[in-house]
Protein backbone atom coordinates (compact mmCIF):
# COMPACT_ATOMS: atom_id res chain seq x y z
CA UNK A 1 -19.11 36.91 -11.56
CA UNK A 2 -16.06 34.77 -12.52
CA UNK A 3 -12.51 35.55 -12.78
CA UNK A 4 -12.11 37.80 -15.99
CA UNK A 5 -15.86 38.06 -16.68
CA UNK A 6 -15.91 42.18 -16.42
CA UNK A 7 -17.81 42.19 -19.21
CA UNK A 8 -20.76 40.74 -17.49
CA UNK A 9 -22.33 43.88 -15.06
CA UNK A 10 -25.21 42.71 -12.96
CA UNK A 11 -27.73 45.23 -11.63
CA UNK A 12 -29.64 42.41 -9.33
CA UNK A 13 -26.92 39.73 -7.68
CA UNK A 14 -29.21 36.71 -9.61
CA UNK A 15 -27.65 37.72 -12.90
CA UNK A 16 -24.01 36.01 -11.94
CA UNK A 17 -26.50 32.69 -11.56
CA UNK A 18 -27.17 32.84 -15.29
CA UNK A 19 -23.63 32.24 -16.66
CA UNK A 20 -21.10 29.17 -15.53
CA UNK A 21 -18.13 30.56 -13.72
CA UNK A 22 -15.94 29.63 -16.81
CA UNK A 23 -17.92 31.18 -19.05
CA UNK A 24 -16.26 33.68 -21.93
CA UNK A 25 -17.53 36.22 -24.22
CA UNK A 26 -16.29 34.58 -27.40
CA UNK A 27 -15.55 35.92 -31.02
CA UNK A 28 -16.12 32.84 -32.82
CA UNK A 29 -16.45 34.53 -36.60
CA UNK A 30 -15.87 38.20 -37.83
CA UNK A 31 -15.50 40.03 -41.44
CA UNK A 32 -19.27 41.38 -41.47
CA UNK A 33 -19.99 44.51 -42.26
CA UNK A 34 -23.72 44.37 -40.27
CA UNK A 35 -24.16 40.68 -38.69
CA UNK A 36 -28.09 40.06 -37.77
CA UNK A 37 -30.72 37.67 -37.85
CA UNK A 38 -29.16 34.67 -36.50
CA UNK A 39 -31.35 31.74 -36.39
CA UNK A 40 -30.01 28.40 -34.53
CA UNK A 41 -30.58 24.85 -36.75
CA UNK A 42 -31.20 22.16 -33.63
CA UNK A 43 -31.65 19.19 -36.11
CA UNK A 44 -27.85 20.12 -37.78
CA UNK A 45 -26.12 21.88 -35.24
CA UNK A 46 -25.68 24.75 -37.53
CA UNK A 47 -25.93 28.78 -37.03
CA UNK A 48 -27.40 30.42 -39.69
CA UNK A 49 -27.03 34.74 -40.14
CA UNK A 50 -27.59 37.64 -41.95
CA UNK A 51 -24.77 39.99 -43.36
CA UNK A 52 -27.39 42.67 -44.72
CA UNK A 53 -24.75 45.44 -46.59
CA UNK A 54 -23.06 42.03 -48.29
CA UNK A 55 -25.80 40.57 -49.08
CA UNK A 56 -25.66 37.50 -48.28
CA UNK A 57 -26.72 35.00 -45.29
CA UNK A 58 -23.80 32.77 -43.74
CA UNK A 59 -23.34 29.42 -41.84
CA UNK A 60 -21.24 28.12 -38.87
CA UNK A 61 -20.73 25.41 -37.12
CA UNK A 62 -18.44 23.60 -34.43
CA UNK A 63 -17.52 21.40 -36.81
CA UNK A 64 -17.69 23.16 -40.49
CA UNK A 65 -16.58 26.54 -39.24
CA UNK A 66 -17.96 29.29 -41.40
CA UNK A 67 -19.05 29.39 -44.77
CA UNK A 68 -21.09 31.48 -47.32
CA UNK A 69 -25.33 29.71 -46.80
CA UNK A 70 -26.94 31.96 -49.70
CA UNK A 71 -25.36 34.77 -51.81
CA UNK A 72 -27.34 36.81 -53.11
CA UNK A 73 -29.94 36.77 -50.16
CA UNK A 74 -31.98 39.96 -51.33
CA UNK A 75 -30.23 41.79 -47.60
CA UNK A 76 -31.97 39.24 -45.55
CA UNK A 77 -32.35 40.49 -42.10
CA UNK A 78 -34.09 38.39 -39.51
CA UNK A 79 -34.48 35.02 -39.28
CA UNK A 80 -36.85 32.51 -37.46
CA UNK A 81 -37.65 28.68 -37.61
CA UNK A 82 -41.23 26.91 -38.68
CA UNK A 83 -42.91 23.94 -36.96
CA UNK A 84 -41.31 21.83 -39.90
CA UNK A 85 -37.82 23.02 -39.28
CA UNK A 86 -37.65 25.40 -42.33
CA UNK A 87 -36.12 29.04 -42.15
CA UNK A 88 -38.56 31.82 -42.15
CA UNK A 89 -36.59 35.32 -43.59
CA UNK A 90 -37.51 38.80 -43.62
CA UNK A 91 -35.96 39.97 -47.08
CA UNK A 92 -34.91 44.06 -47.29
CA UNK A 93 -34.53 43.70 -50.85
CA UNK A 94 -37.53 41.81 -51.62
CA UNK A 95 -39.55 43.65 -49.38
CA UNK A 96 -40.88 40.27 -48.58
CA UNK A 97 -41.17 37.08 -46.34
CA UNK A 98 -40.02 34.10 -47.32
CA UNK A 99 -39.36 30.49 -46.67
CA UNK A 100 -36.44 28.26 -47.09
CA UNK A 101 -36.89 24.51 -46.18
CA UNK A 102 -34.68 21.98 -45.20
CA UNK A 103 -34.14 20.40 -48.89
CA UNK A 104 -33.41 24.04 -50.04
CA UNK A 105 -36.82 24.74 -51.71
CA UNK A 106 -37.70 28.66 -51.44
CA UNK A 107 -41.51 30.44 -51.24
CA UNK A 108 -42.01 33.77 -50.70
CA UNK A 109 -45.30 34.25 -48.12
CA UNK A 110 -45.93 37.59 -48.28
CA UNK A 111 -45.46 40.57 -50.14
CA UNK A 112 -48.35 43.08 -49.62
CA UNK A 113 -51.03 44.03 -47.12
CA UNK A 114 -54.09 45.64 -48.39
CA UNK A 115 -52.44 45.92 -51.99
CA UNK A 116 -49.75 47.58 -50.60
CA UNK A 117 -46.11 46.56 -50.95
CA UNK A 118 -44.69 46.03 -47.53
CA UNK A 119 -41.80 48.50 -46.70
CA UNK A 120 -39.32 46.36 -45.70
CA UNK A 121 -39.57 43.24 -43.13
CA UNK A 122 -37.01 43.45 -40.32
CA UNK A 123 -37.36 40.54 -37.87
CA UNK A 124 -40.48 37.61 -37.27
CA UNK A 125 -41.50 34.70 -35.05
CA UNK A 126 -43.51 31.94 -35.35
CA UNK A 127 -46.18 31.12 -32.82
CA UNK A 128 -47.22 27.79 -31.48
CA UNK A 129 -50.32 27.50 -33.91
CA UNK A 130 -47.91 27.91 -36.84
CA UNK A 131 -48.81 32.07 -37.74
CA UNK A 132 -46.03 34.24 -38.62
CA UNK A 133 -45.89 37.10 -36.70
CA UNK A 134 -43.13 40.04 -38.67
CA UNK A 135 -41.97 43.64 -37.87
CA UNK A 136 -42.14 46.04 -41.07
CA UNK A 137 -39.89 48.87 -40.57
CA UNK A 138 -38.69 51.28 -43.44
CA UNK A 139 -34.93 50.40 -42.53
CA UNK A 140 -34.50 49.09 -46.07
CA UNK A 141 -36.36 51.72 -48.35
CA UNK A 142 -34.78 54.40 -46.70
CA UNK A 143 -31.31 54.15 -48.33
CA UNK A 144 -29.45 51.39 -50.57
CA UNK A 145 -27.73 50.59 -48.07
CA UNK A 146 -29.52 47.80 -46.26
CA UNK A 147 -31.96 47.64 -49.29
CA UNK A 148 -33.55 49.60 -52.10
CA UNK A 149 -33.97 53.25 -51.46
CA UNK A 150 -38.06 53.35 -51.95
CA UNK A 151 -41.16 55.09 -51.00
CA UNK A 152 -43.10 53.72 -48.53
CA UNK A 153 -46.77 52.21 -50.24
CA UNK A 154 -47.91 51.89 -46.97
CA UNK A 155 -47.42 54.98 -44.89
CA UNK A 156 -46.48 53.69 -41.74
CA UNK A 157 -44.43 50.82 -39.73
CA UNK A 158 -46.58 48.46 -38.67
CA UNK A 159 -46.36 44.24 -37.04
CA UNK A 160 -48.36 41.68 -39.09
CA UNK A 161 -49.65 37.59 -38.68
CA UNK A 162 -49.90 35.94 -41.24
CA UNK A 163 -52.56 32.84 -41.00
CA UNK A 164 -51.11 29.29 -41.04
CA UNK A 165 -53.73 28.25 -43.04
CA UNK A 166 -54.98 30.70 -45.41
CA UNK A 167 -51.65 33.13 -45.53
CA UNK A 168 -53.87 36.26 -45.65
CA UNK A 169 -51.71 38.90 -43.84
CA UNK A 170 -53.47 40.86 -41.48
CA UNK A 171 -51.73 44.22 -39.61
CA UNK A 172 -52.10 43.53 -35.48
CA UNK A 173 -50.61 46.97 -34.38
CA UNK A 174 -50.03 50.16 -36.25
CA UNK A 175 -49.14 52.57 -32.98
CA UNK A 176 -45.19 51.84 -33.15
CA UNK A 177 -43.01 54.28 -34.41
CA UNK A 178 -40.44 51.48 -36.20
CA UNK A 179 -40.83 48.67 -34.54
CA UNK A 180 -37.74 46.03 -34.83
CA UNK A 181 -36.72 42.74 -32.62
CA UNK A 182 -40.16 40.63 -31.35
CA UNK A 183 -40.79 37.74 -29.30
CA UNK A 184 -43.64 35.94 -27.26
CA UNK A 185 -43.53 35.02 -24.08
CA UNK A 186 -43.24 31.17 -22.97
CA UNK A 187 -46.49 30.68 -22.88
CA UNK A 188 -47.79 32.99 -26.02
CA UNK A 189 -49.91 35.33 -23.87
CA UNK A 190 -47.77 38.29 -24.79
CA UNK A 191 -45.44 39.69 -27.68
CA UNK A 192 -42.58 41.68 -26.83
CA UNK A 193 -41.88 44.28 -29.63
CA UNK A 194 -38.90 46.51 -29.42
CA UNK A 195 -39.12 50.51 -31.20
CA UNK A 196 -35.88 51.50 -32.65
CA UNK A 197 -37.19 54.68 -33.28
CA UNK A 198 -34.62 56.88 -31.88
CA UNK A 199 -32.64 55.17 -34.44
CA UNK A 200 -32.78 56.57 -37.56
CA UNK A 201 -30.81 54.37 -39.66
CA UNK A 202 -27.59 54.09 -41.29
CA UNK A 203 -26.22 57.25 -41.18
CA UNK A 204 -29.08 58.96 -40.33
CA UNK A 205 -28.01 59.52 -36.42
CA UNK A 206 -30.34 60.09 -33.59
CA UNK A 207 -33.52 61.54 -32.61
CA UNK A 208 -33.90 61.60 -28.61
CA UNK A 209 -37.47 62.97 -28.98
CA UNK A 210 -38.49 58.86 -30.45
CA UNK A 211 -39.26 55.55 -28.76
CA UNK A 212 -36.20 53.32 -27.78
CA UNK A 213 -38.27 51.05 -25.92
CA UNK A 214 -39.83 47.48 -25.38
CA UNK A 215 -43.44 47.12 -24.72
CA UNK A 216 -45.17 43.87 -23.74
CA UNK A 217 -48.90 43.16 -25.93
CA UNK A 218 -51.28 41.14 -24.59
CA UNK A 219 -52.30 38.46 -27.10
CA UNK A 220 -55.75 38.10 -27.70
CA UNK A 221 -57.35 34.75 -28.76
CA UNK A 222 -53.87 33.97 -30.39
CA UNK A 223 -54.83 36.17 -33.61
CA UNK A 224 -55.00 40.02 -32.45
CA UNK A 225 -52.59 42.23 -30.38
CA UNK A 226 -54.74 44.00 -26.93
CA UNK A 227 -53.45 46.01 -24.30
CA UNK A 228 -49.61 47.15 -24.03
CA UNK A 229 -47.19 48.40 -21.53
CA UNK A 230 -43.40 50.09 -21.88
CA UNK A 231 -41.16 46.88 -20.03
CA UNK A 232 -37.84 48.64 -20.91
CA UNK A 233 -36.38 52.11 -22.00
CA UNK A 234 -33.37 51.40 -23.69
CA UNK A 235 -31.02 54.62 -24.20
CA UNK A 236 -29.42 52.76 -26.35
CA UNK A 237 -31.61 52.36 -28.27
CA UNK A 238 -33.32 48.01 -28.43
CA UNK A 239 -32.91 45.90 -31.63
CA UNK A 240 -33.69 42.22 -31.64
CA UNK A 241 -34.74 40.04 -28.49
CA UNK A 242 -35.50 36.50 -26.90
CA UNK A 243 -37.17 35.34 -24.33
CA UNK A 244 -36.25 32.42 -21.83
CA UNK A 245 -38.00 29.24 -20.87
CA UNK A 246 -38.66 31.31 -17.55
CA UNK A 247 -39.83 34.32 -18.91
CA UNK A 248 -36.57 36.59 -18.74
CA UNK A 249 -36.20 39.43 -21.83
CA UNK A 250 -32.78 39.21 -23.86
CA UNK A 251 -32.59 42.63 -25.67
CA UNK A 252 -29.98 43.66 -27.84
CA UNK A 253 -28.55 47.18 -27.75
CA UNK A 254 -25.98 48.96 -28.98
CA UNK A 255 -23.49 48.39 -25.38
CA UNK A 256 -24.26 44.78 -25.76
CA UNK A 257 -27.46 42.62 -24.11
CA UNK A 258 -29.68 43.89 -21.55
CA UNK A 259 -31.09 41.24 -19.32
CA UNK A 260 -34.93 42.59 -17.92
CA UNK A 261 -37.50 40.68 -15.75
CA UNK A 262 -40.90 40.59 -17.51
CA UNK A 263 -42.20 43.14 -15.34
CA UNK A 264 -39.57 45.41 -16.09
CA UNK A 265 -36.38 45.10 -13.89
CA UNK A 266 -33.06 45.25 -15.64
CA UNK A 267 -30.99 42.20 -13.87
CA UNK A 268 -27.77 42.74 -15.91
CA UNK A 269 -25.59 43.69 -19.06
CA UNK A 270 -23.69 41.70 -21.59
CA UNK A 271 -21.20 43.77 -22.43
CA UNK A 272 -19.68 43.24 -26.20
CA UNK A 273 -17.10 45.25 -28.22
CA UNK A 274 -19.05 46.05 -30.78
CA UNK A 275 -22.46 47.88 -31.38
CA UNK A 276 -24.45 44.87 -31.33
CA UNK A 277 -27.74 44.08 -33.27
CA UNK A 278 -29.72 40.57 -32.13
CA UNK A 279 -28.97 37.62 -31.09
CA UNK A 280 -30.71 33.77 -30.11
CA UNK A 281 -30.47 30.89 -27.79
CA UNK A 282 -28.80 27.66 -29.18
CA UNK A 283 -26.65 24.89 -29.11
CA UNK A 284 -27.28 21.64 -28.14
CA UNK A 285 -29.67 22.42 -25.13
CA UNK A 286 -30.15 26.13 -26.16
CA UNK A 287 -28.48 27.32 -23.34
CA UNK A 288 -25.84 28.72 -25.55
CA UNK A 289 -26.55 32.42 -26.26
CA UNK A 290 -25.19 33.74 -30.11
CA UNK A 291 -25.00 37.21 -30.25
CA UNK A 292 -24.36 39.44 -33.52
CA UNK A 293 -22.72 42.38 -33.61
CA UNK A 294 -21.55 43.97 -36.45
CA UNK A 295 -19.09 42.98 -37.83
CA UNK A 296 -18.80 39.61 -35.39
CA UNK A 297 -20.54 36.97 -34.21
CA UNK A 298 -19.80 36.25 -30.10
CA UNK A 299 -21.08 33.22 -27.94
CA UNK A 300 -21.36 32.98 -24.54
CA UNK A 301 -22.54 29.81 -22.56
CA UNK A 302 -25.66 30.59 -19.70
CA UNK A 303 -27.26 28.47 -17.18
CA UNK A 304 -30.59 29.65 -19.02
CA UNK A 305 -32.52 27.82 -21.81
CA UNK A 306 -34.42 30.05 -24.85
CA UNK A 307 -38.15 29.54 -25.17
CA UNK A 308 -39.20 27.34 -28.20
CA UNK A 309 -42.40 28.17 -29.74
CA UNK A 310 -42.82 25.96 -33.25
């Protein structure tokens, strides 16, 4: 590593490769109380983010600095992008997913699944074909804190697609305890879901005897979820995640980023101050890696490029 990069810790001498020898962890806007979703704009240059407990979703930029995007924002949480360039949101406190376009127009997708209310949608990507793939975790019906305390309609925590065409939601998984952070690999053959389980949620501690995990699912004619394997056990427990143009897994945790080979190596660690909860490649040749972490948002420059799916 660089001079005064000790908060990069590589496991597998390749990591150093992925970050310029100037490179700095950098604070580049704080006064969150839980920073997530962040979602990078290419066509405006613009970050946008999640501040779930404030309830509302911010903006930065190099050039506008940081400003307040939507207030209320129902405790948005994660965030993705469409083909067309419009914001896809999972919404706590609609217990929804909706979308916000580029002329500010706002749909909510999906609500339910088999006449059930969805319990609360926590993070979602959008494949190549244009389905919306989402993570529905009871994080925000389990206290008011990062929602509406509720009971679950459901019964369990399930991942979901939702068709391009006909928006019908259909569950692809139901054997995850809560899953959280998801992405596909480069070429869409495989979704990465982490299980926060061990987490119980905001002030709810720990429970060693739960996943902390990411598995890898084989996808299966681009509509259904197949066979699965554990890639990474976290102790500290995975959040969100992205995936490379080569392949590499990004995963959030609560010591920083973990940096793992898709067939399960750990190559390095991000270190970060604070407990830190996703994060997503940008800039203008999204090599520039955006991390939130409570009450921050950090950026650090890489010699790696995120996958783009839309």
């Amino acid at each position: 590593m660089g001079a005064g990069q000790d908060f990069l810790v590589g496991d597998d001498r390749r990591f150093a490769s992925f970050f310029p020898q100037s490179a700095i962890l950098e604070q580049i806007a704080t006064g969150f109380i839980w920073a997530e979703g962040p979602v990078w704009l290419d066509d405006i240059g613009e970050l946008r983010f999640s501040d779930i407990p404030n309830n509302r979703m911010m903006s930065w930029s190099q050039d506008k600095g940081l400003r307040v995007f939507r207030q209320p924002s129902q405790r948005t949480n994660g965030n993705t992008l469409d083909r067309t360039g419009a914001m896809i949101s999972c919404e706590h406190g609609g217990r929804c997913i909706s979308r916000t376009a580029s002329d500010g127009s706002y749909e909510v997708l999906a609500t339910h699944w088999n006449g059930r209310r969805l319990n609360s949608p926590n993070d979602v990507v959008v494949k190549g074909d244009g389905s919306i793939w989402f993570t529905d975790p009871p994080y925000g019906i389990i206290s008011d804190y990062e929602g509406i305390r509720a009971e679950s309609e459901i019964g369990s925590n399930n991942i979901y697609r939702i068709d391009p065409e006909t928006r019908r939601v259909d569950m692809v998984a139901n054997d995850f305890d809560r899953p959280n952070g998801l992405a596909f690999s480069p070429d869409e053959s495989v979704l990465y879901i982490a299980d926060s389980g061990r987490a119980r949620g905001h002030s709810f501690g720990f429970d060693d005897t739960r996943p902390h995990h990411v598995r890898a699912l084989d996808v299966i004619d681009g509509r259904k979820l197949g066979e699965s394997r554990v890639v990474a056990e976290i102790d500290m427990v995975p959040d969100g995640l992205r995936v490379d143009t080569e392949g590499l897994l990004w995963i959030s945790a609560e010591d920083g980023v973990h940096c793992y080979t898709p067939s399960g190596t750990r190559l390095g660690r991000i270190l970060v101050p604070e407990v830190v909860a996703n994060l997503t490649f940008g800039g203008p040749q999204r090599s520039r890696l955006f991390i939130s972490a409570t009450s921050s948002i950090y950026a650090l420059e890489t010699t790696r490029q995120g996958a783009r799916h839309p």
